[in-house]
N, C-alpha and C. Protein backbone atom coordinates (compact mmCIF):
# COMPACT_ATOMS: atom_id res chain seq x y z
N UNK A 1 26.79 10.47 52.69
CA UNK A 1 27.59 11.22 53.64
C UNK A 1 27.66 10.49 54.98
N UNK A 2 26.88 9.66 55.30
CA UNK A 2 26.55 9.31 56.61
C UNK A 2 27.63 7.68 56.66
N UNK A 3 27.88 7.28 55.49
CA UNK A 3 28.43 6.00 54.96
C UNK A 3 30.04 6.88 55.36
N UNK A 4 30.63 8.06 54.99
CA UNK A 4 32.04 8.50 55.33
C UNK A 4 31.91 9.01 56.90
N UNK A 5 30.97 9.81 57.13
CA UNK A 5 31.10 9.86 58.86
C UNK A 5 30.96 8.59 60.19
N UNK A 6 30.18 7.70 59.47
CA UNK A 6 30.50 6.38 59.91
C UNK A 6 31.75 5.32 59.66
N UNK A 7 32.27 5.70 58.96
CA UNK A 7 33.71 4.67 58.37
C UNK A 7 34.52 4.54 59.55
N UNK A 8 35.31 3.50 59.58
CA UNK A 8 36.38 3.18 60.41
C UNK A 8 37.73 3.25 59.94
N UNK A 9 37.70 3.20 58.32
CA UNK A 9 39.25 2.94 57.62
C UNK A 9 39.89 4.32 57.45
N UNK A 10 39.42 5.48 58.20
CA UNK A 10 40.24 6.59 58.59
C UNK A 10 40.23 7.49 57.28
N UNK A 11 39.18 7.84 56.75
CA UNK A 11 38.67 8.81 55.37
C UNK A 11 38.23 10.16 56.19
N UNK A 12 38.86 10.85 54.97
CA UNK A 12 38.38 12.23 55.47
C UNK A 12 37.06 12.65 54.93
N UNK A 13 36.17 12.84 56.30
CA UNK A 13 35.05 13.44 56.40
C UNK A 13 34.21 14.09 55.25
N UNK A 14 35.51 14.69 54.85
CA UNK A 14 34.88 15.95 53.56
C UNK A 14 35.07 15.18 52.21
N UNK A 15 34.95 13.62 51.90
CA UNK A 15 35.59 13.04 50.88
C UNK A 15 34.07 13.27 50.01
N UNK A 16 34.59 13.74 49.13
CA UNK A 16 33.05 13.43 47.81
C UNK A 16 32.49 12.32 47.71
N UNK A 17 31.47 12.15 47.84
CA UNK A 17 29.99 11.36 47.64
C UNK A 17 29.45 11.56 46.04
N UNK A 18 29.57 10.73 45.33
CA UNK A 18 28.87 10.86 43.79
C UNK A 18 28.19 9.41 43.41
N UNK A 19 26.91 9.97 43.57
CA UNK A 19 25.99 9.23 43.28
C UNK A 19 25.30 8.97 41.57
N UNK A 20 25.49 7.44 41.19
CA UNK A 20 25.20 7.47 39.61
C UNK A 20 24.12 6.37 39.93
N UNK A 21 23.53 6.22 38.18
CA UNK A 21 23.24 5.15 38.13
C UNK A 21 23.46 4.26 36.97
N UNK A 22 23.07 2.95 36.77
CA UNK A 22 23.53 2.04 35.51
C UNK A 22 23.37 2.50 34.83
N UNK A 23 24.44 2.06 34.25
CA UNK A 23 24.38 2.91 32.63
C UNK A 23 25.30 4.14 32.41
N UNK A 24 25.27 5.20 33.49
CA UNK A 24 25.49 6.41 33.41
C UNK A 24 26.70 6.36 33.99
N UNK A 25 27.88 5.35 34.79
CA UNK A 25 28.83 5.14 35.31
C UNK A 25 29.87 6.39 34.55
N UNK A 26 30.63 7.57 35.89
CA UNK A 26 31.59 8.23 35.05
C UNK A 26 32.99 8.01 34.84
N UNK A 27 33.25 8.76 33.95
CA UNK A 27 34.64 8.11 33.51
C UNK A 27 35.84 7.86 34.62
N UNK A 28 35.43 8.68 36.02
CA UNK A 28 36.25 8.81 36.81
C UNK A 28 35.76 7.18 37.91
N UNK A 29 35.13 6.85 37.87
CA UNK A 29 34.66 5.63 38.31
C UNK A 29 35.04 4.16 37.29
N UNK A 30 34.77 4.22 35.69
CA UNK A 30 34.82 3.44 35.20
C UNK A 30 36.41 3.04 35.09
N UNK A 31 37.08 4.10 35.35
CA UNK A 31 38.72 3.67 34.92
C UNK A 31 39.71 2.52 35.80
N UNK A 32 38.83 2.74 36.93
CA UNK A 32 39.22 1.60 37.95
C UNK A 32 38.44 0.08 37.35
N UNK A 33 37.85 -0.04 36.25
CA UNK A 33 37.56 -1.65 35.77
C UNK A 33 38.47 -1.64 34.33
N UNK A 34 39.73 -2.24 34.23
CA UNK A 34 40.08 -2.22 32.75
C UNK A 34 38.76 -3.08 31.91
N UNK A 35 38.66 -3.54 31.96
CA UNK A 35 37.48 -4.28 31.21
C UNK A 35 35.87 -3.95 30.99
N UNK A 36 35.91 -2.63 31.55
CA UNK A 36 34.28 -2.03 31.59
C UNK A 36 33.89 -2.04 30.33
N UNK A 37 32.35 -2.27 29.90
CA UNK A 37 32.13 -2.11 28.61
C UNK A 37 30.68 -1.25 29.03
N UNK A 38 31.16 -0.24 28.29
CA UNK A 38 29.98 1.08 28.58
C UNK A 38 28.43 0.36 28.18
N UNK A 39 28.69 -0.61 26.90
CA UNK A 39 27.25 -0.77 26.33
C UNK A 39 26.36 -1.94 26.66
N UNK A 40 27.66 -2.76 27.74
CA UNK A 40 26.99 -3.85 28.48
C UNK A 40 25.32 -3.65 28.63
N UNK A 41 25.35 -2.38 29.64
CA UNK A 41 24.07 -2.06 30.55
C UNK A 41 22.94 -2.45 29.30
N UNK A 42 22.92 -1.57 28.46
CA UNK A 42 22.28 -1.75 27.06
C UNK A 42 21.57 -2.71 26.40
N UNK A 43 22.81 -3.56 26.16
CA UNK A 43 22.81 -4.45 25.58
C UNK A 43 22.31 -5.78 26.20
N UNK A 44 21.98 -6.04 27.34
CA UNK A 44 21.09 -6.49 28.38
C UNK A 44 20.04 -6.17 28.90
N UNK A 45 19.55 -5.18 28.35
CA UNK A 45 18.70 -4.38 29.61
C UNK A 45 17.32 -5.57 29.06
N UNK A 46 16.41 -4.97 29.89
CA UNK A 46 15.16 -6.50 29.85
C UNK A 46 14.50 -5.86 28.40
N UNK A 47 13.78 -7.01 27.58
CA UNK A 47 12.98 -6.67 26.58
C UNK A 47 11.43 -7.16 26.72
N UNK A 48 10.79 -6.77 26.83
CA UNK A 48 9.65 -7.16 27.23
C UNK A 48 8.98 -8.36 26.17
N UNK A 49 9.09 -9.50 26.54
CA UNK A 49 9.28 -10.69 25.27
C UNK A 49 7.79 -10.07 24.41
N UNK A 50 6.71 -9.98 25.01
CA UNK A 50 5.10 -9.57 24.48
C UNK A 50 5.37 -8.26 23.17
N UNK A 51 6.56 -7.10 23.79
CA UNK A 51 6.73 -5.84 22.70
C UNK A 51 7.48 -6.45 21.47
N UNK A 52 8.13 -7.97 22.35
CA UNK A 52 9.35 -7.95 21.17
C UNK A 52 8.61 -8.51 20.05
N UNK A 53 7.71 -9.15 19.95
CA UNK A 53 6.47 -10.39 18.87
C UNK A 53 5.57 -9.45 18.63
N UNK A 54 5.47 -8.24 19.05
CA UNK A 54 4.40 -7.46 18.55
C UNK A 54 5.21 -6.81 17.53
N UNK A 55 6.88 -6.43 17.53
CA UNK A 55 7.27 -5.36 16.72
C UNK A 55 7.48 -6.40 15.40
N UNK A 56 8.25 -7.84 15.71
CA UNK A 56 7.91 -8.85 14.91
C UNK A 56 6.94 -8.59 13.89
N UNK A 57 5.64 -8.99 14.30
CA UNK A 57 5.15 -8.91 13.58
C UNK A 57 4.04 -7.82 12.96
N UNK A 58 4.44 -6.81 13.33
CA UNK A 58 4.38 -5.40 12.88
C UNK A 58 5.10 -5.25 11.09
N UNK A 59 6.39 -5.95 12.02
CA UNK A 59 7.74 -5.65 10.72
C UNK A 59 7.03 -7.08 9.63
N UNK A 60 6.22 -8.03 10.15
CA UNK A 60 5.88 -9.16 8.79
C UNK A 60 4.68 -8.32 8.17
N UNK A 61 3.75 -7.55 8.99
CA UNK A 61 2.72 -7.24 8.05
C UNK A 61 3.08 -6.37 7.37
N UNK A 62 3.87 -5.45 7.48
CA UNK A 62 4.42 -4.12 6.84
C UNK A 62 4.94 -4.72 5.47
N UNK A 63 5.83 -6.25 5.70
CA UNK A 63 6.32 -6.66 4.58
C UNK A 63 5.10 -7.42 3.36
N UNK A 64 4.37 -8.00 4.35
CA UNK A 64 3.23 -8.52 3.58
C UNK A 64 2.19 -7.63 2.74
N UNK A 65 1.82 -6.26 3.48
CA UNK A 65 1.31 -5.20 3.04
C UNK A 65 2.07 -4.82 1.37
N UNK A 66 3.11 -4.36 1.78
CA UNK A 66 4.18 -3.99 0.76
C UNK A 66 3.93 -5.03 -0.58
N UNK A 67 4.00 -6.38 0.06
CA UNK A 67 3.93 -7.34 -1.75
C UNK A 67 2.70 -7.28 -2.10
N UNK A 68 1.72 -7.52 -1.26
CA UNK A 68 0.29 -7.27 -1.72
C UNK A 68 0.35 -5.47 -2.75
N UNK A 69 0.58 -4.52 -2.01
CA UNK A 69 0.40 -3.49 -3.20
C UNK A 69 1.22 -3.66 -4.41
N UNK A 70 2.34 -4.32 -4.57
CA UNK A 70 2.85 -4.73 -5.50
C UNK A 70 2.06 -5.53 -6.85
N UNK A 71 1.45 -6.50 -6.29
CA UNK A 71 1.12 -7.17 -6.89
C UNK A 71 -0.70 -6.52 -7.35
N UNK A 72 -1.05 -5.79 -6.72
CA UNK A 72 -1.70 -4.99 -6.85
C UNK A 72 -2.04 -4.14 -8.13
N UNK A 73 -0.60 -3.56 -8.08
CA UNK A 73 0.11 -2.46 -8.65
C UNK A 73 0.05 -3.35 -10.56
N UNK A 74 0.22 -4.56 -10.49
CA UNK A 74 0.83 -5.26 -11.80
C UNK A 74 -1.13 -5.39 -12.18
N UNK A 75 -1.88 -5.55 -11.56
CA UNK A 75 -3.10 -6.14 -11.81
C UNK A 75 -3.40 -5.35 -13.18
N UNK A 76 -4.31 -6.08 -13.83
CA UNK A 76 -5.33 -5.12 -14.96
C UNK A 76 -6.70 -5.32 -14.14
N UNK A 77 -7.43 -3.93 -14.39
CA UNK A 77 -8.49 -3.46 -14.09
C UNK A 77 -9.72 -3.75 -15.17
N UNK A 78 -10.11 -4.58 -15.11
CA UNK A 78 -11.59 -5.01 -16.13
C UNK A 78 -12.67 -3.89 -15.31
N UNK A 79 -13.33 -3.21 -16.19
CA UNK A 79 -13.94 -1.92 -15.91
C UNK A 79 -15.55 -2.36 -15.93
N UNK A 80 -15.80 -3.63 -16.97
CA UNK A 80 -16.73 -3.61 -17.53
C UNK A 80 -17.54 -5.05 -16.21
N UNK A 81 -18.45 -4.97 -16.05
CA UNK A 81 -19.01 -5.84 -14.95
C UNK A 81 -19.73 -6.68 -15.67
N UNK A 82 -19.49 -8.43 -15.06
CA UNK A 82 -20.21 -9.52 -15.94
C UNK A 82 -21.70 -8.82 -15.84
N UNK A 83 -22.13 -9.69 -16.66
CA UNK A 83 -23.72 -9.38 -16.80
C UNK A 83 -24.30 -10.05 -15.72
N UNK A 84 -25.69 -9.36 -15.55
CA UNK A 84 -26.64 -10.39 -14.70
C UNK A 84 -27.12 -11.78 -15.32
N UNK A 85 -27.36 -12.12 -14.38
CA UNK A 85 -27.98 -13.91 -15.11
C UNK A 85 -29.48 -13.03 -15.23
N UNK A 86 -29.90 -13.75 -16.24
CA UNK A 86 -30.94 -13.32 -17.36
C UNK A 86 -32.03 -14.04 -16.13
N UNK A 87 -33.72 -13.12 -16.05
CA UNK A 87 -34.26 -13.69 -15.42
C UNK A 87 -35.32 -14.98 -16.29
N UNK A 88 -35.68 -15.47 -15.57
CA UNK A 88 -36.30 -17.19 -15.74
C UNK A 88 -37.29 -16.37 -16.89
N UNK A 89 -37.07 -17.09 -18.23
CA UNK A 89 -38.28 -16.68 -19.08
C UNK A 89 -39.58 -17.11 -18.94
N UNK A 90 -40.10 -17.64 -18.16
CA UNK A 90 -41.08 -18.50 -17.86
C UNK A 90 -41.27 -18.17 -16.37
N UNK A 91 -42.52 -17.18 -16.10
CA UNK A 91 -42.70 -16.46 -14.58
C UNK A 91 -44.23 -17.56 -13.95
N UNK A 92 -43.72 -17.32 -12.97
CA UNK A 92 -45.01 -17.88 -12.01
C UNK A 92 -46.29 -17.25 -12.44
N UNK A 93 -47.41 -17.88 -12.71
CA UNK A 93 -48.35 -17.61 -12.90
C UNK A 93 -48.48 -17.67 -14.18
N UNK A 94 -47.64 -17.86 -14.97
CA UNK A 94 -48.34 -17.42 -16.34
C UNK A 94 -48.85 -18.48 -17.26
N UNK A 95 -49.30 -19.47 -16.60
CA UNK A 95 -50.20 -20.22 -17.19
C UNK A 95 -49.52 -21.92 -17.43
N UNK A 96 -48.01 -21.39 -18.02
CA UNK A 96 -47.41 -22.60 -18.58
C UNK A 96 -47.68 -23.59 -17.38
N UNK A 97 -47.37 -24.95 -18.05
CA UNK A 97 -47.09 -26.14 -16.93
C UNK A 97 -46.41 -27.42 -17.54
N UNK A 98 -45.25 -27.96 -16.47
CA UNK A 98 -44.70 -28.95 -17.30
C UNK A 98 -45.30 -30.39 -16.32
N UNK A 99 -45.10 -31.64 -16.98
CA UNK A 99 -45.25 -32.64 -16.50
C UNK A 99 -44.34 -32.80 -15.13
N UNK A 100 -44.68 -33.82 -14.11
CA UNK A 100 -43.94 -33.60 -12.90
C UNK A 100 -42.35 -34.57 -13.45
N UNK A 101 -42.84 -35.54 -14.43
CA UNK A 101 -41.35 -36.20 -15.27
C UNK A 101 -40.72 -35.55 -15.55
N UNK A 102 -41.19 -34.00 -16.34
CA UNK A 102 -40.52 -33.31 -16.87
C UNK A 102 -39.43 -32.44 -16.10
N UNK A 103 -40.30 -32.08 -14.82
CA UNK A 103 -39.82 -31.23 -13.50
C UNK A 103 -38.52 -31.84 -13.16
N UNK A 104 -38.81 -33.17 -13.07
CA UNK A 104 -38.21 -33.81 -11.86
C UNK A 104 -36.71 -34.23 -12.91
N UNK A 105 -36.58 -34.36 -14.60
CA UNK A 105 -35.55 -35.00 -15.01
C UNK A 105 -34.53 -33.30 -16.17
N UNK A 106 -35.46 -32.51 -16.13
CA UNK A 106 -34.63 -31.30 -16.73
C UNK A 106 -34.36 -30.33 -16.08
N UNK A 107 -33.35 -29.89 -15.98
CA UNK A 107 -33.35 -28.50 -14.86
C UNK A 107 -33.66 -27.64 -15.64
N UNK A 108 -34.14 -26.53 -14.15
CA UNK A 108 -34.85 -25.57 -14.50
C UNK A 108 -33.98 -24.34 -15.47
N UNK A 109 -33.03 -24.19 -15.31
CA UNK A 109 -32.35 -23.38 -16.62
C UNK A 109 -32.95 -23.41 -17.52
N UNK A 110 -32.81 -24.81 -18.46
CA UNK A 110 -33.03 -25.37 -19.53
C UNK A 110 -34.77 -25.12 -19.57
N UNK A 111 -35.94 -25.18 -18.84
CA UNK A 111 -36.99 -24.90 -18.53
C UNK A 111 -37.21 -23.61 -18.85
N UNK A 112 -36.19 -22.98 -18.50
CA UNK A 112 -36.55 -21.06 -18.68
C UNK A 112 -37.10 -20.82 -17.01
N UNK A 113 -37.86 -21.81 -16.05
CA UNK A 113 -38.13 -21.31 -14.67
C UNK A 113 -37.15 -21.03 -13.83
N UNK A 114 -38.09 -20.73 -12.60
CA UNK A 114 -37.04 -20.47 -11.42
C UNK A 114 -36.90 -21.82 -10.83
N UNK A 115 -35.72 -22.05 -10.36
CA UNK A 115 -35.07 -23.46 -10.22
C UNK A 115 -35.62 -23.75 -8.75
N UNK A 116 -36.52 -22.55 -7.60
CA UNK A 116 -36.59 -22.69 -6.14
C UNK A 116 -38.04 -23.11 -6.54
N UNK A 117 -38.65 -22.73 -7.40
CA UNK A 117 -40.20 -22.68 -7.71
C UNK A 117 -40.90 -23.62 -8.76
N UNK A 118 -40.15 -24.79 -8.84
CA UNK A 118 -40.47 -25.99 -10.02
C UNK A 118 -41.87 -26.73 -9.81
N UNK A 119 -42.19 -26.52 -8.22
CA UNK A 119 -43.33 -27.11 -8.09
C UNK A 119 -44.48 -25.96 -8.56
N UNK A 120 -44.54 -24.76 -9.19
CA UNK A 120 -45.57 -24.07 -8.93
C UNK A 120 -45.71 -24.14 -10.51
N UNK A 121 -45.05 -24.98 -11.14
CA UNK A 121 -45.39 -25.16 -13.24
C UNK A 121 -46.04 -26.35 -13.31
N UNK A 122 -46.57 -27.04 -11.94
CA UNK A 122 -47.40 -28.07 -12.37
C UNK A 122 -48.61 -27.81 -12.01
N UNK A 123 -49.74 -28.41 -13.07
CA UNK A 123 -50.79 -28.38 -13.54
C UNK A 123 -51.70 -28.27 -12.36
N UNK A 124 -52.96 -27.73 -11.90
CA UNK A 124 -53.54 -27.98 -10.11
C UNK A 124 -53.92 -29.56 -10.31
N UNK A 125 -54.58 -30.47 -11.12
CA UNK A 125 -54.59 -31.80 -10.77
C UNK A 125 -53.27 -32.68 -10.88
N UNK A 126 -52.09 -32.53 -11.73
CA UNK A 126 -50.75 -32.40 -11.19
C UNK A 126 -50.07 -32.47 -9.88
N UNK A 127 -50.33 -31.34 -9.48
CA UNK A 127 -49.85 -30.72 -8.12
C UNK A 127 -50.88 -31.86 -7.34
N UNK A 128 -52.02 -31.81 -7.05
CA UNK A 128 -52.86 -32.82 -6.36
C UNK A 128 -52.55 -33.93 -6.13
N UNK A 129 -52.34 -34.48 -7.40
CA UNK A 129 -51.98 -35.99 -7.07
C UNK A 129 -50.40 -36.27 -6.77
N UNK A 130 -49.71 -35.78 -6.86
CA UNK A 130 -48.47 -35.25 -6.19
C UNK A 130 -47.77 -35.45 -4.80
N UNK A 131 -48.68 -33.98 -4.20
CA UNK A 131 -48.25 -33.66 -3.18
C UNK A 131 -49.87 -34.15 -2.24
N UNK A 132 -51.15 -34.49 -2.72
CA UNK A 132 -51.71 -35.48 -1.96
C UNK A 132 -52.95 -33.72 -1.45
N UNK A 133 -52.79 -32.61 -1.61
CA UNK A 133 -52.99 -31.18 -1.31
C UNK A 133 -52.69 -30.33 -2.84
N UNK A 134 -54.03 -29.54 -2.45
CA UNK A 134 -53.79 -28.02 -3.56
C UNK A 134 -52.71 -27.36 -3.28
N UNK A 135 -52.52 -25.89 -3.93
CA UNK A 135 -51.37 -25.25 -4.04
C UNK A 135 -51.20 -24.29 -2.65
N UNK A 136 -52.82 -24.08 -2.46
CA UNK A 136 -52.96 -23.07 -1.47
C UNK A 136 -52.85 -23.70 -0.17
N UNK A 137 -52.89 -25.29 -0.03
CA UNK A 137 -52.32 -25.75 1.25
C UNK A 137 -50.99 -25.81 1.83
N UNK A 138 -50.13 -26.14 0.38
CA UNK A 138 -48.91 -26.15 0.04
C UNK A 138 -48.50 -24.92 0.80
N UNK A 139 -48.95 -23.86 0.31
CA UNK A 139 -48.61 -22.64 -0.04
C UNK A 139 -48.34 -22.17 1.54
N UNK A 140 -49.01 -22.97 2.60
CA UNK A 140 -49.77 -22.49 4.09
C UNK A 140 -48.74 -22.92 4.76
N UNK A 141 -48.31 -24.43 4.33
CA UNK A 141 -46.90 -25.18 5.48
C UNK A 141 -45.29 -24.50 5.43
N UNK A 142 -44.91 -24.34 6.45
CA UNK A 142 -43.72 -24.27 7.12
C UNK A 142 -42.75 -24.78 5.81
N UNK A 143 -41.53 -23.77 5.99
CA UNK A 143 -40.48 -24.09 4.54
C UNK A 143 -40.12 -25.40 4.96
N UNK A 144 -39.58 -25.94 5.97
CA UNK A 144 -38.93 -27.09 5.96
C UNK A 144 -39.97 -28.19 5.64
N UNK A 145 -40.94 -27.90 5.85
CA UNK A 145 -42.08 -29.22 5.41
C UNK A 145 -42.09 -29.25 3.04
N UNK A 146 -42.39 -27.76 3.06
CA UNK A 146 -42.38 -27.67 1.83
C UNK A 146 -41.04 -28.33 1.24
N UNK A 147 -39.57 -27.95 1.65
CA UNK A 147 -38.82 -28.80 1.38
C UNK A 147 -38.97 -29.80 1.01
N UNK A 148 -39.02 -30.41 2.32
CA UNK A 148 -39.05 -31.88 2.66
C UNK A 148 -40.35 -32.68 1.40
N UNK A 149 -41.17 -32.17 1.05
CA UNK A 149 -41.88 -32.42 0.01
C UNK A 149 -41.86 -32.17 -1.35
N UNK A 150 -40.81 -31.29 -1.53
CA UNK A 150 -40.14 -31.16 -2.99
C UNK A 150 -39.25 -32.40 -2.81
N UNK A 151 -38.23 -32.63 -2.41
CA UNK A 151 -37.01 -33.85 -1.80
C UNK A 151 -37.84 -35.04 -2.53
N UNK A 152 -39.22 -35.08 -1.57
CA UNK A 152 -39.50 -36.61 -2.10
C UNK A 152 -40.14 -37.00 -3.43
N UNK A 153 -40.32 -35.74 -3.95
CA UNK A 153 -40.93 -36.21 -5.61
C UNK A 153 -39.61 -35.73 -5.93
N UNK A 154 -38.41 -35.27 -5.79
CA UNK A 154 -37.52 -34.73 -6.22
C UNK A 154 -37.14 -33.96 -7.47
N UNK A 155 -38.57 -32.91 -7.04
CA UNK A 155 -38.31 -31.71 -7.96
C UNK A 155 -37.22 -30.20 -7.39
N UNK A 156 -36.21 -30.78 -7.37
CA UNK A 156 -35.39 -29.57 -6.16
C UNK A 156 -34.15 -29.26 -6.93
C-alpha cells in the first residue's frame, strides 16, 4: 500500500495490492506473460543432491532385496544337517603312542588323534629326547613357545 501512496505515475490510491508467491502466480497476473509455464517453478525447484542418492539408492536396494527373495523363493531346503566330524578315536591319555616319524609323516586323521595334540602320543622318553624336557614342562610354557616347538620337529 505504501508502494501506491508513494507512486508518481498518477495511480489511484485505492488500486488493489495482491500479494503471491512462486509458484502460486494468479491467473489474473499470469495472462500478462504469453509464455508463462505454470510448472516451470516445479520443475526447478532445488533438490537436495544428498536426498536425491539416498532415494537412489533406496530404489537399488528395494530392487536388490526383491531378486534376492526371488531367488530365495526357487531354493530347496535340505532339512537334514551334515553330520558332526566323528571325534579322534584315539583320546589323550589313553596309553597309545606313536613314533615321532610316525607323528611327524601321517596326519592325524588317519592316526584317529587330535591333529592340535600330536605331541601328547609320544612315548615320555620320546617326548624327552625330542623336545630336550618332560611333558609337564612342556605342559608349563607359553602357547607360542609350545608352537614354536611343535614347528621344529614338525609335528603340527
Amino acid at each position: 500500500e505504501r508502494f501506491i501512496v508513494e507512486s508518481t505515475d498518477g495511480r489511484d490510491p485505492h488500486c488493489p495490492v495482491v500479494m503471491t508467491t512462486a509458484g502460486r502466480e494468479p491467473p489474473m497476473f499470469t495472462q500478462h506473460f504469453p509464455s508463462w509455464d505454470d510448472e516451470f517453478h516445479n520443475s526447478n525447484a532445488f533438490k537436495d543432491p544428498y536426498q536425491v542418492r539416498l532415494a537412489e539408492l533406496e530404489k537399488e536396494k528395494a530392487a536388490r532385496d526383491a531378486k534376492l527373495a526371488e531367488k530365495e523363493k526357487d531354493k530347496v531346503v535340505v532339512k537334514d544337517a551334515p553330520a558332526a566330524p566323528a571325534a579322534p578315536a584315539v583320546q589323550v591319555g589313553s596309553g597309545e603312542t606313536f613314533s615321532l616319524e610316525v607323528l611327524q609323516k601321517t596326519p592325524a586323521a588317519e592316526l584317529g588323534i587330535p591333529p592340535t595334540q600330536k605331541e601328547q602320543f609320544l612315548s615320555d622318553a620320546d617326548f624327552q629326547e625330542a623336545f630336550k624336557m618332560d611333558k609337564a614342562a612342556y605342559a608349563g610354557l607359553p602357547a607360542w613357545k609350545q608352537k614354536r616347538e611343535k614347528e621344529r620337529l614338525k609335528i603340527f
